[in-house]
C-alpha atoms as a PDB file:
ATOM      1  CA  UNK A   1       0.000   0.000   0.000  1.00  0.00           C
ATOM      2  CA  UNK A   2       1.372   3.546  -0.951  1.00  0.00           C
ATOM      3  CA  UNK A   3       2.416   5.875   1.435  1.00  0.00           C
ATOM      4  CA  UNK A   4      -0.269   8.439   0.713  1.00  0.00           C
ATOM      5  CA  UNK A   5      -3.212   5.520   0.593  1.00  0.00           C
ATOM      6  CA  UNK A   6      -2.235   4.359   4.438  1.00  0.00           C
ATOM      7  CA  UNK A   7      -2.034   7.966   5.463  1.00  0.00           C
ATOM      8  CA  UNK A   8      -5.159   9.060   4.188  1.00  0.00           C
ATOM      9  CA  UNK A   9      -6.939   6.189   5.632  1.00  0.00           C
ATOM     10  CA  UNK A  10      -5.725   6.904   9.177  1.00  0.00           C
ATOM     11  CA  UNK A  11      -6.742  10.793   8.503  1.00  0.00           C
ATOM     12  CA  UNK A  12     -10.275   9.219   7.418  1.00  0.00           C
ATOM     13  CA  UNK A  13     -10.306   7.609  10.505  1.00  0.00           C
ATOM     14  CA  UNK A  14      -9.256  10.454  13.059  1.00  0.00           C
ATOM     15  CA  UNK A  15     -12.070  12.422  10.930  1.00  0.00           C
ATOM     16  CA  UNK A  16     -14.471   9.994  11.158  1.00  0.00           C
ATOM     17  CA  UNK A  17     -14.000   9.165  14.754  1.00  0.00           C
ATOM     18  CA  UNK A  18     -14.044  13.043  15.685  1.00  0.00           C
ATOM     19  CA  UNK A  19     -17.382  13.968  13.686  1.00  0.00           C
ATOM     20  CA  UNK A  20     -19.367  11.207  14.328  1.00  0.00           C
ATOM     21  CA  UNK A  21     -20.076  11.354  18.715  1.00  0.00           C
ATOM     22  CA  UNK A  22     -21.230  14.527  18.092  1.00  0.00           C
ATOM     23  CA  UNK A  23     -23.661  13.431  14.982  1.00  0.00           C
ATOM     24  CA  UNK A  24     -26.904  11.874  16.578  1.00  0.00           C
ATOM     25  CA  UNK A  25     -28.411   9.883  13.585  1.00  0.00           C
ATOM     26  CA  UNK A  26     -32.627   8.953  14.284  1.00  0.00           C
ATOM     27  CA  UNK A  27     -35.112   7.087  12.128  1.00  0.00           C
ATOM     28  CA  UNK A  28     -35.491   9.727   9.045  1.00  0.00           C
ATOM     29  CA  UNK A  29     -31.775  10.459   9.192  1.00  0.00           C
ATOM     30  CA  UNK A  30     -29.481  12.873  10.686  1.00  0.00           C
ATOM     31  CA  UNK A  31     -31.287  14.877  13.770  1.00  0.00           C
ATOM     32  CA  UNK A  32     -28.727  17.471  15.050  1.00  0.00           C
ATOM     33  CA  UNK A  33     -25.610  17.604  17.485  1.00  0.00           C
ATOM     34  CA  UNK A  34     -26.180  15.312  20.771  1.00  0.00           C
ATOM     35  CA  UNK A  35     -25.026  16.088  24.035  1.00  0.00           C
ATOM     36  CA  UNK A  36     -22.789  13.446  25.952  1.00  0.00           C
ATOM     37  CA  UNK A  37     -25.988  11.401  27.369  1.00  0.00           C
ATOM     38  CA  UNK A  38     -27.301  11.169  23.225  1.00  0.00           C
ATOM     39  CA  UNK A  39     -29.468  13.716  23.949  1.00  0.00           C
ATOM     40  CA  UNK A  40     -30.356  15.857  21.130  1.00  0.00           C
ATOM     41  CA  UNK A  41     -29.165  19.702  22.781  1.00  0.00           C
ATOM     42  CA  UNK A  42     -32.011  22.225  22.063  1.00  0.00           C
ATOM     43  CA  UNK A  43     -31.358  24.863  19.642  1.00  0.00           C
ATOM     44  CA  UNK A  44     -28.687  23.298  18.132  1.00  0.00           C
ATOM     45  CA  UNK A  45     -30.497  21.346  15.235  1.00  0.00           C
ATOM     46  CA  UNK A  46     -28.305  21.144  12.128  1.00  0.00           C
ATOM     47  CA  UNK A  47     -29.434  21.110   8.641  1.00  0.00           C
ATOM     48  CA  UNK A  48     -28.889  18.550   6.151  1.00  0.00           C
ATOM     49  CA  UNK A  49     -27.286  21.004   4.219  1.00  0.00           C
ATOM     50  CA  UNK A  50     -24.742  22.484   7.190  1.00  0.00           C
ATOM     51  CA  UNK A  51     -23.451  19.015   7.580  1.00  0.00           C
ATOM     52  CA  UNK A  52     -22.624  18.498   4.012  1.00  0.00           C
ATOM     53  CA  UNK A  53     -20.877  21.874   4.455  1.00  0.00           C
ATOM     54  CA  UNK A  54     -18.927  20.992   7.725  1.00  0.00           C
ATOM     55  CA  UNK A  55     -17.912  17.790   5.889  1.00  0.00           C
ATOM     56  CA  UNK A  56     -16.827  19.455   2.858  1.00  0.00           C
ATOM     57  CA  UNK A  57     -14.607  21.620   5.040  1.00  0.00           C
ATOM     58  CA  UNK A  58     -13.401  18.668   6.884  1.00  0.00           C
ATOM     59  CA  UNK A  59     -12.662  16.517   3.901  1.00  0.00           C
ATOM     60  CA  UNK A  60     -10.697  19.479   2.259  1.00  0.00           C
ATOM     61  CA  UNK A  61      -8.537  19.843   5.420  1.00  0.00           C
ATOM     62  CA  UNK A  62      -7.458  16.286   5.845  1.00  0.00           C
ATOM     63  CA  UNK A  63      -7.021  16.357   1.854  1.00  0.00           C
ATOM     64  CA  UNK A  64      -4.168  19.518   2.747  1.00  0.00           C
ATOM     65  CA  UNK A  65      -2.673  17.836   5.504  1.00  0.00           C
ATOM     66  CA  UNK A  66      -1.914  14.940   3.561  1.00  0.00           C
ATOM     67  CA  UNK A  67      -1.004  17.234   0.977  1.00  0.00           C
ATOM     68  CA  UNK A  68       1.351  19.296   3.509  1.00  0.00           C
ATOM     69  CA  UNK A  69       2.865  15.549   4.663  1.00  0.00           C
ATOM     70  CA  UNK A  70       3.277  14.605   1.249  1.00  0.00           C
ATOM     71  CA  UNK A  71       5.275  17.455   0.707  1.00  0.00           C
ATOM     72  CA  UNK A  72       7.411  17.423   3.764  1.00  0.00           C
ATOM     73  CA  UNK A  73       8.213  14.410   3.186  1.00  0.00           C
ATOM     74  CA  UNK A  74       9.549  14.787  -0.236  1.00  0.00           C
ATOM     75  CA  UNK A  75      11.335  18.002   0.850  1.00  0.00           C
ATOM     76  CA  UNK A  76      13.269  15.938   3.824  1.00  0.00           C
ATOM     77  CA  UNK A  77      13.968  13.388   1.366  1.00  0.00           C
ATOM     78  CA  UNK A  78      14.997  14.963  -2.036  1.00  0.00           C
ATOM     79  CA  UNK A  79      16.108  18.769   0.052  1.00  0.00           C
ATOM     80  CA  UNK A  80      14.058  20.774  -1.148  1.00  0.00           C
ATOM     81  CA  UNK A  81       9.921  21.607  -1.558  1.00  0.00           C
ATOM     82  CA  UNK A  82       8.334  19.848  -4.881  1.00  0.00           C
ATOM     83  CA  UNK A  83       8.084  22.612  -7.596  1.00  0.00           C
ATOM     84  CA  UNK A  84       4.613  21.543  -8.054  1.00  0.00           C
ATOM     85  CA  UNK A  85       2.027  19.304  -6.164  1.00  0.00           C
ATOM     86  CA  UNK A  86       2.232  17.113  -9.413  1.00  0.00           C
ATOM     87  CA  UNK A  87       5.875  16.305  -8.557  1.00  0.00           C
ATOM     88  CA  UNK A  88       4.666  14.511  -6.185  1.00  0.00           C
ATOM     89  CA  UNK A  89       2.439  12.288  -8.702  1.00  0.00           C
ATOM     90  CA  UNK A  90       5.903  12.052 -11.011  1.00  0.00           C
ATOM     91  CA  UNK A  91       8.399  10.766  -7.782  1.00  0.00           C
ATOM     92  CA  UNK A  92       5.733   8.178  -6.285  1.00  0.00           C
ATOM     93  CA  UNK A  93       4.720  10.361  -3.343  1.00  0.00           C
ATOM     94  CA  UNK A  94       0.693  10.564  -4.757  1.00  0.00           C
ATOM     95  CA  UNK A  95      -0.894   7.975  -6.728  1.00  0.00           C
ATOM     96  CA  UNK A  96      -2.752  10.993  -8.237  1.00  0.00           C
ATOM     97  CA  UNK A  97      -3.938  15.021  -6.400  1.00  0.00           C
ATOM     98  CA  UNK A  98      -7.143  15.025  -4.439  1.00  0.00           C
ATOM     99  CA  UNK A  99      -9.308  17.741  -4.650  1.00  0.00           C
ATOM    100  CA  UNK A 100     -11.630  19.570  -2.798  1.00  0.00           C
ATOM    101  CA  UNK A 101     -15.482  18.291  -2.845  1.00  0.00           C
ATOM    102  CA  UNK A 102     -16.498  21.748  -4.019  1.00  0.00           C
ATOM    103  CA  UNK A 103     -14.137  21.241  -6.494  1.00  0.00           C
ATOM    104  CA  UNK A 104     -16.016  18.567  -8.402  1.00  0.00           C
ATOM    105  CA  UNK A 105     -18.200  21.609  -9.234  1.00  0.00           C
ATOM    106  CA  UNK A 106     -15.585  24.414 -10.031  1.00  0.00           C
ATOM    107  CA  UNK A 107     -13.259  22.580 -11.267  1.00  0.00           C
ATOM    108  CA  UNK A 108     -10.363  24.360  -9.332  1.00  0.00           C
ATOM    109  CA  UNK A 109      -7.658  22.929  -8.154  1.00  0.00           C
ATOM    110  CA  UNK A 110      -5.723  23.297  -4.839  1.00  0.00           C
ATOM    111  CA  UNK A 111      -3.108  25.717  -5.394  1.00  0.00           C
ATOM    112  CA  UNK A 112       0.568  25.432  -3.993  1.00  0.00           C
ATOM    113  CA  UNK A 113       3.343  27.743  -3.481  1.00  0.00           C
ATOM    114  CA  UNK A 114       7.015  26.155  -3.559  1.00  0.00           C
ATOM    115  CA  UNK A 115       9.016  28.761  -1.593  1.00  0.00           C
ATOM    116  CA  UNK A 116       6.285  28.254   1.319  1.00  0.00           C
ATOM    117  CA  UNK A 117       5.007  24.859   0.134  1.00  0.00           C
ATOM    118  CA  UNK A 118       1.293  26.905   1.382  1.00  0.00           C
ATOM    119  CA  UNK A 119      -1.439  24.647  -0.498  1.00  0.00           C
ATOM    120  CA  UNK A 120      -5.108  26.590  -0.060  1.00  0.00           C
ATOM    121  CA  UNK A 121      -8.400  25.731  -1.120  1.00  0.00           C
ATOM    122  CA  UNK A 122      -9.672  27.585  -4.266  1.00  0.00           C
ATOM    123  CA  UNK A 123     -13.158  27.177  -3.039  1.00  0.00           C
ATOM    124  CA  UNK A 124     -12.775  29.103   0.134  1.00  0.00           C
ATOM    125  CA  UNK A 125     -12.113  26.794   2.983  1.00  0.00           C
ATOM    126  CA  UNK A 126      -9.858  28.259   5.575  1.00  0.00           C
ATOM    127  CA  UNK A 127      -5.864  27.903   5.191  1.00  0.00           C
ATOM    128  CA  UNK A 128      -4.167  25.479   7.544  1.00  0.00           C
ATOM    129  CA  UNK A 129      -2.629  27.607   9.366  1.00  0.00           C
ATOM    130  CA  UNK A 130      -5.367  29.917  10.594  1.00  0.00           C
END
């Protein structure tokens, strides 16, 4: 299994495992955020539509972490930062680049910057680092 493939899988994991106590899921589907008891806390009702949102925004954060590893790791290997997050396709690093959900709609790519090795979301989702 390639290096990217086993790390992504462990980031799906530590997503999944961090979204999902707080997800209370009832008979017609998903309900709203639960309290520690399972109780469904008043006021706090989510929409269908705000958790596709919160996932999007998750997803596209563990993509950039594993983007960010990807590219550490090729810097403390080869001494320097990829000129381009396709590099990392051409030396073995990345079977291929993920993209952001939204992206499967704009068509925008994540966008890198070698001297800082910064990769942001074109669709909006807050940098890494803030």
């Amino acid at each position: 299994m390639s290096k990217d493939r086993v790390l992504g899988a462990i980031l799906f994991i530590v997503v999944l495992s961090l979204l999902l106590p707080a997800c209370s899921f009832g008979p017609t589907g998903f309900s709203g955020i639960s309290d520690k008891n399972g109780e469904t806390v008043p006021g706090q009702e989510n929409t269908y539509k705000e958790a596709i949102t919160q996932a999007e925004t998750t997803a596209c954060k563990a993509n950039r972490v594993s983007l960010r590893s990807n590219v550490e790791m090729y810097a403390a290997e080869m001494g320097d930062y990829p000129t381009s997050l396709e590099k990392l396709v051409s030396e073995g690093y990345l079977d291929k680049i993920p993209t952001c959900l939204k992206s499967n709609k704009s068509g925008k790519p994540y966008t890198y910057d070698s001297q800082t090795a910064k990769i942001s979301c074109p669709n909006g989702h807050p940098d890494l680092d803030s």
